[in-house]
PDB file of N, CA and C in Angstrom:
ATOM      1  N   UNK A   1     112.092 113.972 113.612  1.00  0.00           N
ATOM      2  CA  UNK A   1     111.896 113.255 114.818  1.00  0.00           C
ATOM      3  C   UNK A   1     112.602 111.910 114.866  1.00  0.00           C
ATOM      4  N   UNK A   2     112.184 111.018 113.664  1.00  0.00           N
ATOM      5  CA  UNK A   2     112.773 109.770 114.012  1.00  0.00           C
ATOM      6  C   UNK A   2     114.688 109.816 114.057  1.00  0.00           C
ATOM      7  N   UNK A   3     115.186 110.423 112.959  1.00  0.00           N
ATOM      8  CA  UNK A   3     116.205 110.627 113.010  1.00  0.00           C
ATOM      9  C   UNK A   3     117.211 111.283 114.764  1.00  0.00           C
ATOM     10  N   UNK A   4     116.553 112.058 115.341  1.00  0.00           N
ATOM     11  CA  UNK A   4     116.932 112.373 116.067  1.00  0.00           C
ATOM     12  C   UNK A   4     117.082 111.510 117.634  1.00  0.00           C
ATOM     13  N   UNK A   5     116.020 110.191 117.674  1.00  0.00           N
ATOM     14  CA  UNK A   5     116.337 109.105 118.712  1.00  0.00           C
ATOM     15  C   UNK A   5     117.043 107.873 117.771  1.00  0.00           C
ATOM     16  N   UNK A   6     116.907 107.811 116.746  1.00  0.00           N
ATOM     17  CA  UNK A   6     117.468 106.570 116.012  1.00  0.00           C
ATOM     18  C   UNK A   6     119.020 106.680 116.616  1.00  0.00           C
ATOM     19  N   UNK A   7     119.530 107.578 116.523  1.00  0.00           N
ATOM     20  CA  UNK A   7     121.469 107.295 117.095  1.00  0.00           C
ATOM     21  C   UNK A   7     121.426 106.789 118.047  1.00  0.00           C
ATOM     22  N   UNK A   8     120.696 106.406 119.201  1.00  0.00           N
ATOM     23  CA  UNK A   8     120.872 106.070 119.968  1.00  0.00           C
ATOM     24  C   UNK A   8     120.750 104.193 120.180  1.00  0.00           C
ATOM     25  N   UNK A   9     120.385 103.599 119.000  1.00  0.00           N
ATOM     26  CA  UNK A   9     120.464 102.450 118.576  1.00  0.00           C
ATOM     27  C   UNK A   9     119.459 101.602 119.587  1.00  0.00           C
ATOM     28  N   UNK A  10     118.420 102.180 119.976  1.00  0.00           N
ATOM     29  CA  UNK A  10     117.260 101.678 120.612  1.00  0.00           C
ATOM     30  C   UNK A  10     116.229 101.207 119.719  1.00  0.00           C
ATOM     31  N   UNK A  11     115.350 100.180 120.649  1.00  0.00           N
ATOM     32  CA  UNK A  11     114.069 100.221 119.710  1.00  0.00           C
ATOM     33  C   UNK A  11     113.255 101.197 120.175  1.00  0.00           C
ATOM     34  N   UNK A  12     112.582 101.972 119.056  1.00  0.00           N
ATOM     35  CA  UNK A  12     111.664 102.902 119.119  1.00  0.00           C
ATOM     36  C   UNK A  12     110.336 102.697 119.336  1.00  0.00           C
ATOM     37  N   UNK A  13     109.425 103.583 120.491  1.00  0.00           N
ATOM     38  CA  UNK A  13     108.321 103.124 120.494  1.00  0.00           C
ATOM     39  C   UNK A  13     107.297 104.487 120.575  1.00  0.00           C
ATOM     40  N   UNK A  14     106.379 104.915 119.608  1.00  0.00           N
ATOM     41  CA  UNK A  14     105.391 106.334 119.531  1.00  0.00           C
ATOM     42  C   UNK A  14     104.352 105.538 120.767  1.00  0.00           C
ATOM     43  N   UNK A  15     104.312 106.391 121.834  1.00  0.00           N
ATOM     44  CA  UNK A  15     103.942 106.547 123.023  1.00  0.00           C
ATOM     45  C   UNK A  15     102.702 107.146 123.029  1.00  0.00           C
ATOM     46  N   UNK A  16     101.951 107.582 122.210  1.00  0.00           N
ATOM     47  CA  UNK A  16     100.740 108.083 122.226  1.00  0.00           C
ATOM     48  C   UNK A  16     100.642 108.628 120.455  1.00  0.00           C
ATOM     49  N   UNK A  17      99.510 107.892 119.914  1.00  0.00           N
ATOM     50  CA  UNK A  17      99.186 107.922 118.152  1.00  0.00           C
ATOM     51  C   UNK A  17      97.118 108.323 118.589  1.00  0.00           C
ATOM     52  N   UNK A  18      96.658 108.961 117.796  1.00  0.00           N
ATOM     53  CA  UNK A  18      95.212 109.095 117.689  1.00  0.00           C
ATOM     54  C   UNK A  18      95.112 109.572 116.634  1.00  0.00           C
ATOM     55  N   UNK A  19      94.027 109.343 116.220  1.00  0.00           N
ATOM     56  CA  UNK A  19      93.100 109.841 115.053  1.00  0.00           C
ATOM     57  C   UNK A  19      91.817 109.649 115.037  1.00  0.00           C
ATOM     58  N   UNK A  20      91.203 110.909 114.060  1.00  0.00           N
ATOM     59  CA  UNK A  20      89.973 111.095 114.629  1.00  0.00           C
ATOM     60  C   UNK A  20      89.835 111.962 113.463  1.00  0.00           C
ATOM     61  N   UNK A  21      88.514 111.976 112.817  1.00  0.00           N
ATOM     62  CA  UNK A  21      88.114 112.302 111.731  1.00  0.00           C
ATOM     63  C   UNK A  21      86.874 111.879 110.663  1.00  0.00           C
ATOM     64  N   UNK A  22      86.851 112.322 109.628  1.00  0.00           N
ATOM     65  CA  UNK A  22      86.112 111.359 108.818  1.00  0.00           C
ATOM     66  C   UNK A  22      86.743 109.869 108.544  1.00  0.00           C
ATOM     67  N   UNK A  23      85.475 109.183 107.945  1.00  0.00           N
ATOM     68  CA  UNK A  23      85.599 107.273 108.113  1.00  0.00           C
ATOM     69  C   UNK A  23      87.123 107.025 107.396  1.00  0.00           C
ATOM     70  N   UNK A  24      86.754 107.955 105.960  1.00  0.00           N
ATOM     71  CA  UNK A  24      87.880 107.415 105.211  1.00  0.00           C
ATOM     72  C   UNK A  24      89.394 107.860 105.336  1.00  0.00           C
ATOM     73  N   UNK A  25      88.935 108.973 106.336  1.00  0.00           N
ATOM     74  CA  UNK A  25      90.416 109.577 106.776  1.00  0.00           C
ATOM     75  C   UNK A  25      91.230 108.582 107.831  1.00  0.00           C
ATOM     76  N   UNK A  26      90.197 108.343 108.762  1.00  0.00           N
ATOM     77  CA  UNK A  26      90.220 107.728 109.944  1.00  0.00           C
ATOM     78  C   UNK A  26      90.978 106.213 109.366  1.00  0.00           C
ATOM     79  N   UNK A  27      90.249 105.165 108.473  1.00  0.00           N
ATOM     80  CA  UNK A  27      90.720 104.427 107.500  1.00  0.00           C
ATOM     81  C   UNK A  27      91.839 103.701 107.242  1.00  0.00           C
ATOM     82  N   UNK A  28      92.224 105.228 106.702  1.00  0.00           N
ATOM     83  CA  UNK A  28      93.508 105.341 106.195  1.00  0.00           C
ATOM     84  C   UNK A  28      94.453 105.595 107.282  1.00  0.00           C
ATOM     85  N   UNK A  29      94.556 106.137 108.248  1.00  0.00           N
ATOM     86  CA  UNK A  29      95.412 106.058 109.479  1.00  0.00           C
ATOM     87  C   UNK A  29      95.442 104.950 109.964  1.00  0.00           C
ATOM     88  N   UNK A  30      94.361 104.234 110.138  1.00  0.00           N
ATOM     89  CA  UNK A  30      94.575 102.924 111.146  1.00  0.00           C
ATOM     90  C   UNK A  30      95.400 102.015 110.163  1.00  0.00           C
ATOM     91  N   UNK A  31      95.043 102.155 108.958  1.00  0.00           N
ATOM     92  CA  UNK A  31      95.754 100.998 107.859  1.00  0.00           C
ATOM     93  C   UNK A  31      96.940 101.164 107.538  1.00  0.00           C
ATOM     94  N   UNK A  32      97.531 102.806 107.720  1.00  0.00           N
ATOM     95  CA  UNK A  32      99.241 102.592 107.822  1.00  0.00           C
ATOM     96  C   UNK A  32      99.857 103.209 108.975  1.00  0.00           C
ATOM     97  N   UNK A  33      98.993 102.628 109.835  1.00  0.00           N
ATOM     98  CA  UNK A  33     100.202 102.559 111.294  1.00  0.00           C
ATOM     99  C   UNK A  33     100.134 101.328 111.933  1.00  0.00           C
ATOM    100  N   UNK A  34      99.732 100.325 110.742  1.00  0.00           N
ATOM    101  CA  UNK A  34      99.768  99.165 111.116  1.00  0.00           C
ATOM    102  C   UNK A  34     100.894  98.306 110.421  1.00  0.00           C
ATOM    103  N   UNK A  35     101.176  99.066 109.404  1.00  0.00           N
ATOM    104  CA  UNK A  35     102.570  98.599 108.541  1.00  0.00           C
ATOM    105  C   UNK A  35     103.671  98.892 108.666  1.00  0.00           C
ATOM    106  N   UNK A  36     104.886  98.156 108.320  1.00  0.00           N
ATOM    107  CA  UNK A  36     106.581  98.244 108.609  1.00  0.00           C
ATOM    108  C   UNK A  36     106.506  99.262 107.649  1.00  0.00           C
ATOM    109  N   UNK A  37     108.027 100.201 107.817  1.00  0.00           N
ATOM    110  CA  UNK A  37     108.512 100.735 106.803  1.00  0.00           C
ATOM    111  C   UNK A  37     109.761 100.832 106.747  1.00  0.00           C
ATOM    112  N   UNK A  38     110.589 100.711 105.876  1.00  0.00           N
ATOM    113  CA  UNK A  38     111.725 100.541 105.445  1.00  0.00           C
ATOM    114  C   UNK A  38     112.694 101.217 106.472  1.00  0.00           C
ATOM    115  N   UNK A  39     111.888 102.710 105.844  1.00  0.00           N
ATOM    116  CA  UNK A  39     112.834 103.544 106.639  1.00  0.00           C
ATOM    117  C   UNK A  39     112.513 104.517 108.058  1.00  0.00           C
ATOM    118  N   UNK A  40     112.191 103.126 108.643  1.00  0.00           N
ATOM    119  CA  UNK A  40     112.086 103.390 110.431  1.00  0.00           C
ATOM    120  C   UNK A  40     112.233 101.803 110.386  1.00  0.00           C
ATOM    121  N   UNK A  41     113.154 101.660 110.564  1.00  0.00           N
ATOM    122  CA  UNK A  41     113.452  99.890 110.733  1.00  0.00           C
ATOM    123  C   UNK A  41     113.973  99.497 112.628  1.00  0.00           C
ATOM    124  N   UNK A  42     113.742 101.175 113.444  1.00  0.00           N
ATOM    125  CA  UNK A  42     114.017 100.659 114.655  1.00  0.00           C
ATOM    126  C   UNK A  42     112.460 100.857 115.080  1.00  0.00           C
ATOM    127  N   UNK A  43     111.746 101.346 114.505  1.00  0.00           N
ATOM    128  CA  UNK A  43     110.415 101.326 115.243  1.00  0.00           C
ATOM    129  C   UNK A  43     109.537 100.322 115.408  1.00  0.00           C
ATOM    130  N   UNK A  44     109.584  99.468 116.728  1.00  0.00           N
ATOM    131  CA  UNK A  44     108.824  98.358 116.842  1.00  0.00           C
ATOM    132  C   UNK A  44     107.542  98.624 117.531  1.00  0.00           C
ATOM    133  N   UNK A  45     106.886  99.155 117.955  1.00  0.00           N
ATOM    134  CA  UNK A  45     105.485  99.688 118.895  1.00  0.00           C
ATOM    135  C   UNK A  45     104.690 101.092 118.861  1.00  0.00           C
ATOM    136  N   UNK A  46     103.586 101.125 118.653  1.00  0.00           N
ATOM    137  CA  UNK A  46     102.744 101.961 118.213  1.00  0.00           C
ATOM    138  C   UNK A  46     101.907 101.926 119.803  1.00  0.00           C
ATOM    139  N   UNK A  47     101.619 102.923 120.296  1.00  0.00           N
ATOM    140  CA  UNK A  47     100.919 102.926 121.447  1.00  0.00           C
ATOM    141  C   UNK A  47      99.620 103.848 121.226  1.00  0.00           C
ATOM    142  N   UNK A  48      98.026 103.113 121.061  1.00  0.00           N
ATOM    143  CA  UNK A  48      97.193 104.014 120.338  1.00  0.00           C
ATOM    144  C   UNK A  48      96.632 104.962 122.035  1.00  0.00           C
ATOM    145  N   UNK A  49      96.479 106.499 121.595  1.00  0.00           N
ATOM    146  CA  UNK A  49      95.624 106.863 122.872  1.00  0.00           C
ATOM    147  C   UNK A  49      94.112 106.775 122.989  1.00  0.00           C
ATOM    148  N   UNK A  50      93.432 105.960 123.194  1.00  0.00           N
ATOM    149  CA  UNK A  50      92.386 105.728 123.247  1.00  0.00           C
ATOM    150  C   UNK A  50      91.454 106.018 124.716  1.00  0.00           C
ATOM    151  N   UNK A  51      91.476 107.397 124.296  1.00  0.00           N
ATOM    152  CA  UNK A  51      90.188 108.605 125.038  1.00  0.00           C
ATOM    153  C   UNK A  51      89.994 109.999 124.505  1.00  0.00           C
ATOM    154  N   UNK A  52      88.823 110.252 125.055  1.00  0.00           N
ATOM    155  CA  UNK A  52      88.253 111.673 124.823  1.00  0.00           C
ATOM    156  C   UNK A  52      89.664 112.556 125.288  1.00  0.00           C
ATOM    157  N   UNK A  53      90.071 113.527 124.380  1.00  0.00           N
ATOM    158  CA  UNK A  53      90.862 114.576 125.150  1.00  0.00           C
ATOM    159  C   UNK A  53      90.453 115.751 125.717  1.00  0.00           C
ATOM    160  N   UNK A  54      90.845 115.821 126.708  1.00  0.00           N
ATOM    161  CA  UNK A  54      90.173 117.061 128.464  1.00  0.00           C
ATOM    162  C   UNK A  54      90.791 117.640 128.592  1.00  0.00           C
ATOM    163  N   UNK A  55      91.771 118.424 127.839  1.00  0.00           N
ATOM    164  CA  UNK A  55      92.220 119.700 127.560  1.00  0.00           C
ATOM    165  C   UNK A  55      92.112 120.428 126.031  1.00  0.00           C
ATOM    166  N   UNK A  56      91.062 121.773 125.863  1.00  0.00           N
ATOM    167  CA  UNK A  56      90.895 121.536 124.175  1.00  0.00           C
ATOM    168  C   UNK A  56      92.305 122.052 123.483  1.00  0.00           C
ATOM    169  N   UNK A  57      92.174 121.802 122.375  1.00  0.00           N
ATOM    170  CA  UNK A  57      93.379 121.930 121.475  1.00  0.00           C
ATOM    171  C   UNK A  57      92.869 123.404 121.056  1.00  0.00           C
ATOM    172  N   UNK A  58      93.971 124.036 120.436  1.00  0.00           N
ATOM    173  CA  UNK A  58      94.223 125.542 120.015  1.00  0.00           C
ATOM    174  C   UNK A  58      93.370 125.266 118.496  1.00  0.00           C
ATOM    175  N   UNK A  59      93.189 126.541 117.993  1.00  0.00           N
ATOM    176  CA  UNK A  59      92.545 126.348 116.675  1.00  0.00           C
ATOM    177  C   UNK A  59      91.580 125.701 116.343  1.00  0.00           C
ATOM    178  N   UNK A  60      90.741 126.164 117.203  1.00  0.00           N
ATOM    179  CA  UNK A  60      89.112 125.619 117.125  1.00  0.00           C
ATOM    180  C   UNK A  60      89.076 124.213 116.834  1.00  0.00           C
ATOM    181  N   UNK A  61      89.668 123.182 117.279  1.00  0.00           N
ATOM    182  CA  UNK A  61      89.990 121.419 117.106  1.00  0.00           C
ATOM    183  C   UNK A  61      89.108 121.344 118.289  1.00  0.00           C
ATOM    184  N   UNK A  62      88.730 121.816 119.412  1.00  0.00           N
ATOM    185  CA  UNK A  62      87.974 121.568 120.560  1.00  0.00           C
ATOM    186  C   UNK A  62      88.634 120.302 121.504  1.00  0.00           C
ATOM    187  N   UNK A  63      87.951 119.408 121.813  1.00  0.00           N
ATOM    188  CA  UNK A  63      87.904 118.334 122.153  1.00  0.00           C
ATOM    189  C   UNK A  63      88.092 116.793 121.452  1.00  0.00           C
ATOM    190  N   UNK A  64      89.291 116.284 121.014  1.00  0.00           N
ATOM    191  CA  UNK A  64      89.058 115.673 120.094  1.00  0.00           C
ATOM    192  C   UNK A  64      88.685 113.820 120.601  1.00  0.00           C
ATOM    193  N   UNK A  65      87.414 113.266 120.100  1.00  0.00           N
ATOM    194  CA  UNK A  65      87.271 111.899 120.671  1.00  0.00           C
ATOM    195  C   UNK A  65      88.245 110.888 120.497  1.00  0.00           C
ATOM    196  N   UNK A  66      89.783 110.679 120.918  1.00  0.00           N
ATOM    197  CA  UNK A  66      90.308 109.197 120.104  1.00  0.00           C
ATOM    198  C   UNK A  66      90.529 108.119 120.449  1.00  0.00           C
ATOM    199  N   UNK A  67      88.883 107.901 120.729  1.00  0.00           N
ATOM    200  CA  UNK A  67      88.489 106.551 121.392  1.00  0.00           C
ATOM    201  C   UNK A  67      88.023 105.688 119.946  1.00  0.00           C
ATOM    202  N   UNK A  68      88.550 104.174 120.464  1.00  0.00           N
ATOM    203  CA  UNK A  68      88.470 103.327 118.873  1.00  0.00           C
ATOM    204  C   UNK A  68      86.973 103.139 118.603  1.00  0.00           C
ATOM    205  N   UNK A  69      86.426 103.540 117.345  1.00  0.00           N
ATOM    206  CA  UNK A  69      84.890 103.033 117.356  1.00  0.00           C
ATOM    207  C   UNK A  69      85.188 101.667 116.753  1.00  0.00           C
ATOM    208  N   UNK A  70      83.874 101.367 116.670  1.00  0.00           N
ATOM    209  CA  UNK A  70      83.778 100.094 115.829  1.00  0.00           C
ATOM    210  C   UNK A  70      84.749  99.871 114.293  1.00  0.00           C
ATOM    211  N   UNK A  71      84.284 100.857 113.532  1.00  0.00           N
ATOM    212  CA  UNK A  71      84.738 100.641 112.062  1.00  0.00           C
ATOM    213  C   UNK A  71      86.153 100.669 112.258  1.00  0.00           C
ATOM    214  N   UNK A  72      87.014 101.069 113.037  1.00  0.00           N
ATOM    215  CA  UNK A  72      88.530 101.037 113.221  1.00  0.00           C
ATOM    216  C   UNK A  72      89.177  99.604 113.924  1.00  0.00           C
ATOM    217  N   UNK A  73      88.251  99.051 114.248  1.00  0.00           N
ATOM    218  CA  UNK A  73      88.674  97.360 114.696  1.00  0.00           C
ATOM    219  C   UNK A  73      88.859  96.682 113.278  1.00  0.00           C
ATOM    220  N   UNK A  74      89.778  95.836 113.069  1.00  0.00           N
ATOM    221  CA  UNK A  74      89.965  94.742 111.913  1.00  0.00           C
ATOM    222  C   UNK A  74      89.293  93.509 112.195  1.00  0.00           C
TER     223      UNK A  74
END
């Protein structure tokens, strides 16, 4: 993915990120999509989706909540 908009010498921005899970899974997502990485050096903006999703997902995932609770605020 990233490779494939990077040629275009834009800054990059993920337009919709969620997670949803157990605490420590959950955790661990919020804590590294909050960090630079080397190698995505055009990606400047993380856009979190924060709501219930109202269409269910395939493979028994149902409805998934990825609204921020409390424990995911810093």
């Amino acid at each position: 993915g990233y490779d494939r908009v990077a040629v275009f010498n834009k800054p990059i921005v993920v337009a919709e990120l969620g997670y949803v899970g157990k605490q420590d899974y959950v955790s661990k997502w919020q804590e590294d999509s909050r960090k630079s990485y080397a190698e995505f050096p055009a990606l400047t903006s993380v856009v979190y989706f924060n709501q219930k999703e109202v269409w269910p997902w395939l493979g028994g995932y149902g409805l998934p909540d990825w609204r921020v609770t409390q424990h995911v605020l810093p």
